[in-house]
C-alpha atoms as a PDB file:
ATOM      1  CA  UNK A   1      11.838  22.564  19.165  1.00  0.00           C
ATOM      2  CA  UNK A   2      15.315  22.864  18.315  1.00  0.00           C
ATOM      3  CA  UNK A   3      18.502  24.381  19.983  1.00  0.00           C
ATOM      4  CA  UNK A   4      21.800  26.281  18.637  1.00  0.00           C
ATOM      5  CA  UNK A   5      24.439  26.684  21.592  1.00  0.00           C
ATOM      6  CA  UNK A   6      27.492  28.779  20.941  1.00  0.00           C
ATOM      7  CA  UNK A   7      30.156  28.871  23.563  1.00  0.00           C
ATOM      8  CA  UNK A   8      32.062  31.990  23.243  1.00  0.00           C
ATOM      9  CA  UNK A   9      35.684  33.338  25.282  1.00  0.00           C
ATOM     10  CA  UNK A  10      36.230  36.594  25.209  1.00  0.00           C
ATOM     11  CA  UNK A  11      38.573  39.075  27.788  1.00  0.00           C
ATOM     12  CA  UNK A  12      36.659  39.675  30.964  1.00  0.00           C
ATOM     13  CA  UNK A  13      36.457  42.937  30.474  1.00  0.00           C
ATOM     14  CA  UNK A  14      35.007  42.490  26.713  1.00  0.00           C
ATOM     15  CA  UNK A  15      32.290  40.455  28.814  1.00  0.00           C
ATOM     16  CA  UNK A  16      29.642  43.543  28.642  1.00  0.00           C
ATOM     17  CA  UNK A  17      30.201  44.485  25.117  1.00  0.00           C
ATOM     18  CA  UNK A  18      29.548  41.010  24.013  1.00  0.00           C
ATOM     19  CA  UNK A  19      26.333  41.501  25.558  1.00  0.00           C
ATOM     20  CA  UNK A  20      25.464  45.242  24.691  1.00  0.00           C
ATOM     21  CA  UNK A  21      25.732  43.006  21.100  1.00  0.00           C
ATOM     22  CA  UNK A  22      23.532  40.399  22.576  1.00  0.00           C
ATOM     23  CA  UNK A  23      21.167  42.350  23.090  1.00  0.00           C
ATOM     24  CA  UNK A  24      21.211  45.833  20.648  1.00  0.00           C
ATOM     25  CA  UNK A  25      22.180  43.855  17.537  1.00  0.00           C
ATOM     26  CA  UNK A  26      21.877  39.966  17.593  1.00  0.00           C
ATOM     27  CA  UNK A  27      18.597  39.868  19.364  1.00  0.00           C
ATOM     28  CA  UNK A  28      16.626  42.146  17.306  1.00  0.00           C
ATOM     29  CA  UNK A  29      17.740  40.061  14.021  1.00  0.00           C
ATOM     30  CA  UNK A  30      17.159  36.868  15.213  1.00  0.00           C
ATOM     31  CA  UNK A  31      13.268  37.830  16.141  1.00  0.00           C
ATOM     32  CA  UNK A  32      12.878  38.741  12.527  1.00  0.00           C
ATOM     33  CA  UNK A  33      14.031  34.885  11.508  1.00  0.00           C
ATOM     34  CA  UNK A  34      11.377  32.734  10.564  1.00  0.00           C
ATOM     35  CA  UNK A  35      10.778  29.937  13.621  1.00  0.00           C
ATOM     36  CA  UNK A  36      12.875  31.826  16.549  1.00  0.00           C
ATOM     37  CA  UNK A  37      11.374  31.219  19.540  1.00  0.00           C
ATOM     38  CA  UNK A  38      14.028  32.477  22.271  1.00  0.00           C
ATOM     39  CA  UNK A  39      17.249  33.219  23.726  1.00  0.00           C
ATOM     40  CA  UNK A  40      19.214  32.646  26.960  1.00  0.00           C
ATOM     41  CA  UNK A  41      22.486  33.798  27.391  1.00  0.00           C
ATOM     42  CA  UNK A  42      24.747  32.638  30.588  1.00  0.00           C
ATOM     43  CA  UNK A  43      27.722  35.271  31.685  1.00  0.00           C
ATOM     44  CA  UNK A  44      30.932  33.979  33.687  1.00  0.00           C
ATOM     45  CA  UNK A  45      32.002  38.147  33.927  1.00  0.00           C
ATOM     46  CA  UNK A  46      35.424  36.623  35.976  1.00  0.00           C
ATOM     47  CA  UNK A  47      36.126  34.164  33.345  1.00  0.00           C
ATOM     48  CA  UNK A  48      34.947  35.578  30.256  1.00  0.00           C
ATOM     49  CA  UNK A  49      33.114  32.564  29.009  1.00  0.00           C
ATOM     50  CA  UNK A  50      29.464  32.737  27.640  1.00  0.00           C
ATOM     51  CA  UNK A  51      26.820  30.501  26.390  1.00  0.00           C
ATOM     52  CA  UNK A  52      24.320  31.812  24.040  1.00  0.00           C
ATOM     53  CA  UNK A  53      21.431  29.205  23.411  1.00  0.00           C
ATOM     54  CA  UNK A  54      18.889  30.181  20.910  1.00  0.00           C
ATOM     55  CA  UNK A  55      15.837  28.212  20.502  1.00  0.00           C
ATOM     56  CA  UNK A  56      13.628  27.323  17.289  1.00  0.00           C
ATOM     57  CA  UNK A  57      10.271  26.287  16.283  1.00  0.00           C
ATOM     58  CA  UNK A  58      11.829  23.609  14.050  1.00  0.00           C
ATOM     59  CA  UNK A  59      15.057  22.022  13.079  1.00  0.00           C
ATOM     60  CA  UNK A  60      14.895  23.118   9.529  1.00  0.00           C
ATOM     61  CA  UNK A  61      14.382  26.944  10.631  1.00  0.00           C
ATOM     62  CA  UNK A  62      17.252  26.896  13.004  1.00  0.00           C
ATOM     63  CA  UNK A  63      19.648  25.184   9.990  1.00  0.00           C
ATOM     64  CA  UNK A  64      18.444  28.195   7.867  1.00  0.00           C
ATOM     65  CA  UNK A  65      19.205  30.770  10.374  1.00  0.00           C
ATOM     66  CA  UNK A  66      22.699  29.209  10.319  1.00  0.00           C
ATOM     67  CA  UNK A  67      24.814  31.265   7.983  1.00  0.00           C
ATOM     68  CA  UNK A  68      23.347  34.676   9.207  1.00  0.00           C
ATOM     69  CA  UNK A  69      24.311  33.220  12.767  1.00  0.00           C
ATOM     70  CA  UNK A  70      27.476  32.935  11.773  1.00  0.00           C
ATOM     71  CA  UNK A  71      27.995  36.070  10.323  1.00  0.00           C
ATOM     72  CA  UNK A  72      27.048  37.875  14.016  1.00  0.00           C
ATOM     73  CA  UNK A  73      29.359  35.224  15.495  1.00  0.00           C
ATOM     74  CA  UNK A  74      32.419  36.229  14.156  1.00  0.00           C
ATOM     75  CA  UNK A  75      31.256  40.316  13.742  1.00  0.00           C
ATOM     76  CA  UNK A  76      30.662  39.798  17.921  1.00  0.00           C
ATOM     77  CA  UNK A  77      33.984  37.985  19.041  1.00  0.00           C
ATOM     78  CA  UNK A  78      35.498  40.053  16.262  1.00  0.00           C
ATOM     79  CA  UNK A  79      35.018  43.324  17.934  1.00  0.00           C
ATOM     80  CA  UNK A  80      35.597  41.730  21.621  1.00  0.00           C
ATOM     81  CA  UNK A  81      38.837  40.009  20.698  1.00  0.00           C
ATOM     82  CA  UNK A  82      36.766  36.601  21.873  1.00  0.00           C
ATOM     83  CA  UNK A  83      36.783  33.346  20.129  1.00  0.00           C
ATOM     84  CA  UNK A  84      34.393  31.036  19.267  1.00  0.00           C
ATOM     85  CA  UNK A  85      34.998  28.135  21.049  1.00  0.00           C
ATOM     86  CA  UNK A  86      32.123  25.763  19.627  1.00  0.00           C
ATOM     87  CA  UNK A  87      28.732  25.582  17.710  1.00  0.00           C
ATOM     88  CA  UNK A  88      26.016  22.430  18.886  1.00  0.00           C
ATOM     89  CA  UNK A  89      22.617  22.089  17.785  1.00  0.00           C
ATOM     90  CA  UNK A  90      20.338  20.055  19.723  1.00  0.00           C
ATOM     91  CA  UNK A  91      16.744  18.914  19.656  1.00  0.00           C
ATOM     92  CA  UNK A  92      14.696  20.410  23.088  1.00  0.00           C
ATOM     93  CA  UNK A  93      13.469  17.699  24.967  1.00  0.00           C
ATOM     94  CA  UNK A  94      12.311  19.852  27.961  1.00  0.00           C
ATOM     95  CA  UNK A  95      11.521  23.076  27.819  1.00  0.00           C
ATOM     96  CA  UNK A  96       9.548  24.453  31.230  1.00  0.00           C
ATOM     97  CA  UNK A  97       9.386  28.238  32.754  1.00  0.00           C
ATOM     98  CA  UNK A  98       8.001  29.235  35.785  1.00  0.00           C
END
């Protein structure tokens, strides 16, 4: 399995529309992507900083997912006034829920 993190700033109070997009618009299109397999999103609401890591069945589907992913990147901190801070893939080496 394979990992995308984004690390995203955006104003504090831009925190839950960042989400609302998490969640209404971003979500939905990434199930639809060949090989996604999850999300987690972490939320500093005082600080405005979020980490969105998205998970995939292979390394190869995450790197085609890329350029769509980066299209909702920018669309997101675009209509937050956010930045993206940075973009790291990874390869899952432990992946356990209760």
């Amino acid at each position: 399995m394979h990992a995308r993190m984004g690390t995203f700033q955006v104003p504090p109070d831009a925190v839950g529309e960042m989400t609302r997009l998490q969640r209404e618009v971003i979500v939905p299109a990434a199930r639809e992507a060949t090989g996604f397999k999850g999300i987690l999103s972490l939320v500093d609401w005082d600080s405005g900083k979020i980490i969105s890591l998205t998970m995939w069945d292979s390394e190869d589907a995450m790197r085609a997912s890329e350029e769509r992913a980066g299209k909702f990147r920018a669309e997101a901190t675009s209509n937050t006034k956010g930045e993206v801070v940075k973009v790291e893939h990874f390869e899952v080496d432990l992946f356990e829920t209760a």
